[in-house]
C-alpha atoms as a PDB file:
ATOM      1  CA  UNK A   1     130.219  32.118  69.121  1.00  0.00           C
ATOM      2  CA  UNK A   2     126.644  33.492  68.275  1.00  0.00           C
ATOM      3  CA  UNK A   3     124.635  30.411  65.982  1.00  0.00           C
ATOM      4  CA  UNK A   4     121.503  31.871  66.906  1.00  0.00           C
ATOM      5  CA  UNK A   5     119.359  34.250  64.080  1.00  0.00           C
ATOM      6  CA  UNK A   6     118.192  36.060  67.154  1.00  0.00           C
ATOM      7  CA  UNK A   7     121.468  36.354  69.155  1.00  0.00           C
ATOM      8  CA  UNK A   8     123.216  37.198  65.615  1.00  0.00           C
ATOM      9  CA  UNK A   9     120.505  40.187  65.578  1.00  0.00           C
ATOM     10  CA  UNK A  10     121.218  40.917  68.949  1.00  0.00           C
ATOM     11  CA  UNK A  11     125.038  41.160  68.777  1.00  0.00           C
ATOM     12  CA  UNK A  12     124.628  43.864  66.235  1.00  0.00           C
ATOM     13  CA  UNK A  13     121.608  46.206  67.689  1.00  0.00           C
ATOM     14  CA  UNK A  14     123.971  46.366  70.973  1.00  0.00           C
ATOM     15  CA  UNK A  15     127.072  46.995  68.700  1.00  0.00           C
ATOM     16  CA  UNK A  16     125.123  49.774  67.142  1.00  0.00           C
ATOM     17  CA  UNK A  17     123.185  50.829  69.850  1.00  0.00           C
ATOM     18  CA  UNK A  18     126.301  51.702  72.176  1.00  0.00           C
ATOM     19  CA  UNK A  19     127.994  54.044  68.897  1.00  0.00           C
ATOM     20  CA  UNK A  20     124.939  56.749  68.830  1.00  0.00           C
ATOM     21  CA  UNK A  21     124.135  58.859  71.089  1.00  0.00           C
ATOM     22  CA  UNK A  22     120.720  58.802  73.115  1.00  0.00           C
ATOM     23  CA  UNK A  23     117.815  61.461  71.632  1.00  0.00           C
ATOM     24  CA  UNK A  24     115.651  63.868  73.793  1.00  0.00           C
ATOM     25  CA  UNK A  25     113.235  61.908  71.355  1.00  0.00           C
ATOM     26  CA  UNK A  26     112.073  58.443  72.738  1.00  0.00           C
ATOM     27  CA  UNK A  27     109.552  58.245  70.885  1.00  0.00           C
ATOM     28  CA  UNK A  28     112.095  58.296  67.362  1.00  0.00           C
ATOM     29  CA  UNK A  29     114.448  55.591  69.491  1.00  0.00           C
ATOM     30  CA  UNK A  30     111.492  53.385  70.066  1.00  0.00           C
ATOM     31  CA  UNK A  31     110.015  53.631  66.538  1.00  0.00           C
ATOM     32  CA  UNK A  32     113.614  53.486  65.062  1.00  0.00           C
ATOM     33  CA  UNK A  33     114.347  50.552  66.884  1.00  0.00           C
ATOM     34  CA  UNK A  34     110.801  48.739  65.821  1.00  0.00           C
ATOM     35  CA  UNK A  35     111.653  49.668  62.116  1.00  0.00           C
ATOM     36  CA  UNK A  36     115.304  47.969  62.295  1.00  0.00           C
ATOM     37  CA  UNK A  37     114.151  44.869  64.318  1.00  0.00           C
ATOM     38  CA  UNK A  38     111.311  44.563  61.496  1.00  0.00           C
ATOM     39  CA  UNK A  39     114.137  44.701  58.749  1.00  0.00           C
ATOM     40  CA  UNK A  40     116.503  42.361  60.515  1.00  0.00           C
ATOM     41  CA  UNK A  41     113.547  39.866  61.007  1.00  0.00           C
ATOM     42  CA  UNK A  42     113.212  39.798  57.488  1.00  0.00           C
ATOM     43  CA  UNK A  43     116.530  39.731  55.942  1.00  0.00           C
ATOM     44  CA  UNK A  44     117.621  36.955  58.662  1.00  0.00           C
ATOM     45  CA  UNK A  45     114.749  34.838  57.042  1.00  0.00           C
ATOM     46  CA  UNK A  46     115.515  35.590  53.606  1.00  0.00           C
ATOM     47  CA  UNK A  47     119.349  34.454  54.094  1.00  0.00           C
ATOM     48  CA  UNK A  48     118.645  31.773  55.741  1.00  0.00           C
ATOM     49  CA  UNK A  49     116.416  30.634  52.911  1.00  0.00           C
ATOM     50  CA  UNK A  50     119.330  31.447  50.463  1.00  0.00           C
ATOM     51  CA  UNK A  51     122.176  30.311  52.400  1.00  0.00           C
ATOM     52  CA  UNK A  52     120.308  26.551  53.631  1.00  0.00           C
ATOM     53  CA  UNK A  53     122.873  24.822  51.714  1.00  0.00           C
ATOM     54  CA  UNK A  54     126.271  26.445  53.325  1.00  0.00           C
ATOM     55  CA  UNK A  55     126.866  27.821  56.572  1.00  0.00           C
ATOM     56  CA  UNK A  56     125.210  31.271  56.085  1.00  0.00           C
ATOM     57  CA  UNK A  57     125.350  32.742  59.537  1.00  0.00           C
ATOM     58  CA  UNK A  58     127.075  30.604  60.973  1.00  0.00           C
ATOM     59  CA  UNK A  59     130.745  31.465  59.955  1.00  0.00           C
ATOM     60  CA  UNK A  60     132.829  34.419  60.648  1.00  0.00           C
ATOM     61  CA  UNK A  61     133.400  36.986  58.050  1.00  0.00           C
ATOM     62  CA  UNK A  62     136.282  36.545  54.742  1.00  0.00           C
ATOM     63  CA  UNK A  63     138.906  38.985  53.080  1.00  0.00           C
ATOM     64  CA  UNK A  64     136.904  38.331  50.208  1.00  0.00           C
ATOM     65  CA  UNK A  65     133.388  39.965  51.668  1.00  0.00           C
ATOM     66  CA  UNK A  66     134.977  42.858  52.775  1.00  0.00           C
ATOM     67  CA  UNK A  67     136.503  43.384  49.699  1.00  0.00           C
ATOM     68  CA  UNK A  68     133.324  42.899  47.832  1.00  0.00           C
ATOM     69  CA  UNK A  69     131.506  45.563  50.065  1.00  0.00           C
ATOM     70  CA  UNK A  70     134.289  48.219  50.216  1.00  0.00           C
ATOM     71  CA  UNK A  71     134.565  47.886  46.778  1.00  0.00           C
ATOM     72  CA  UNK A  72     130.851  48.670  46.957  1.00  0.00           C
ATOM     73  CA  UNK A  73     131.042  51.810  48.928  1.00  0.00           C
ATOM     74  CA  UNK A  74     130.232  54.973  47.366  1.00  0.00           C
ATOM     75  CA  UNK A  75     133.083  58.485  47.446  1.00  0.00           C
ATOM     76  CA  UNK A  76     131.494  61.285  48.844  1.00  0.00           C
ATOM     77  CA  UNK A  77     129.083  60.501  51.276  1.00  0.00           C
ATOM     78  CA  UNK A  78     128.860  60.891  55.121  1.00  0.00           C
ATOM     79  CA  UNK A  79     129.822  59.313  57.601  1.00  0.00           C
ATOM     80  CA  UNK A  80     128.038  56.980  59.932  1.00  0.00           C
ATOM     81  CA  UNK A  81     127.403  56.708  63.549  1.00  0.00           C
ATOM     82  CA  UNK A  82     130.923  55.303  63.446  1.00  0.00           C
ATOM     83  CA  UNK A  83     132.370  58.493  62.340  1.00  0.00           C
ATOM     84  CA  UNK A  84     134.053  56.542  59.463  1.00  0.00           C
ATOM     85  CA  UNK A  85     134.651  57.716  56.118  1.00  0.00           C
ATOM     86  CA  UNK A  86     134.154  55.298  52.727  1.00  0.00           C
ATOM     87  CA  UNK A  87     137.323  57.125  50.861  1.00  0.00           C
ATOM     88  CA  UNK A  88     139.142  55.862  54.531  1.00  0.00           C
ATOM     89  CA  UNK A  89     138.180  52.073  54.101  1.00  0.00           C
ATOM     90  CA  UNK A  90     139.000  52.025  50.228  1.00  0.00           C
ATOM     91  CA  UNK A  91     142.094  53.991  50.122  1.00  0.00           C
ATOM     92  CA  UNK A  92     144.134  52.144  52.880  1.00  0.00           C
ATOM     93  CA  UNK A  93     144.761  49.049  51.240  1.00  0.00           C
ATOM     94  CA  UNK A  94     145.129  45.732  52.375  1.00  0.00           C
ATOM     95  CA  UNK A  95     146.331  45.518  55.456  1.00  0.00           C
ATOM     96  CA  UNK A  96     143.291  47.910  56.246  1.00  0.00           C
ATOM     97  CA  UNK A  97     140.999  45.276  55.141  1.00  0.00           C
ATOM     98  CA  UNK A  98     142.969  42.445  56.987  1.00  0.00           C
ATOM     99  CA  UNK A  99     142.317  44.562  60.156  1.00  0.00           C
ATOM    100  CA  UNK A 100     138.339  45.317  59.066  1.00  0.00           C
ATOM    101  CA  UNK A 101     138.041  41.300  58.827  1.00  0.00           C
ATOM    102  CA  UNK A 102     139.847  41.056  62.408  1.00  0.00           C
ATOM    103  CA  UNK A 103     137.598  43.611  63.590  1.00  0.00           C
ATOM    104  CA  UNK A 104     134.293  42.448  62.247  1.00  0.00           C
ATOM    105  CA  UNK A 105     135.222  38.752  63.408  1.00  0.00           C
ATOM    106  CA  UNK A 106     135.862  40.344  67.210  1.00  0.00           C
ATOM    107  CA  UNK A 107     132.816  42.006  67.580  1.00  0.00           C
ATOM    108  CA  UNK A 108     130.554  38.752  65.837  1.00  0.00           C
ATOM    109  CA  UNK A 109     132.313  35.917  67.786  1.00  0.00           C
ATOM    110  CA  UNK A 110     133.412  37.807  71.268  1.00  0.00           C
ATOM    111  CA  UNK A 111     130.709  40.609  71.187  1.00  0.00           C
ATOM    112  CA  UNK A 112     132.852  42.941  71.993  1.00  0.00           C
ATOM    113  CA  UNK A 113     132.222  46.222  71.171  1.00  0.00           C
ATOM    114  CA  UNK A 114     134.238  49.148  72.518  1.00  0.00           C
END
């Protein structure tokens, strides 16, 4: 399992990185990549900082987040580099969350990611 801020940061820019699909533009990968780093770097810190007293990062994900970000997710928009749809993830019910969690948990503790 990943305890690391860095290796946590890591995990997920490889995750993400092997979904898209390489530009003729470097240049947009490279700054791209700069800008997201930058944002990780900062929202790492800031978590810890709000999450010193529990385990923050250090735990794998719950029903309960998913269910608080699906229920987030907006109708009508497109999808990501995942291909997948926000009307998919809210519609399916449960068990589609149960599996989201599963999934999720895979790629964070195993990094697996295909």
């Amino acid at each position: 399992m990943v305890s690391s801020s860095k290796g946590k940061r890591e995990v997920l820019v490889e995750h993400y990185r092997k979904l898209g699909t390489p530009t003729a533009n470097e240049t947009f990968d490279a700054e791209f990549e700069k800008e997201i780093n930058a944002w990780a770097e900062a929202n790492v810190d800031i978590s810890e900082t709000e999450d010193s007293d529990s385990e923050g990062f250090q735990r794998e994900f719950t029903r309960e987040e998913v269910n608080k970000c699906v229920a987030k997710l907006k109708n009508r928009k497109a999808a990501g580099a995942d291909q997948s749809m926000n009307e998919f993830m809210k519609c399916r019910g449960e068990g589609m969350r149960i599996m989201m969690v599963m999934l999720y948990n895979r790629i964070w503790t195993k990094r697996v990611y295909t």
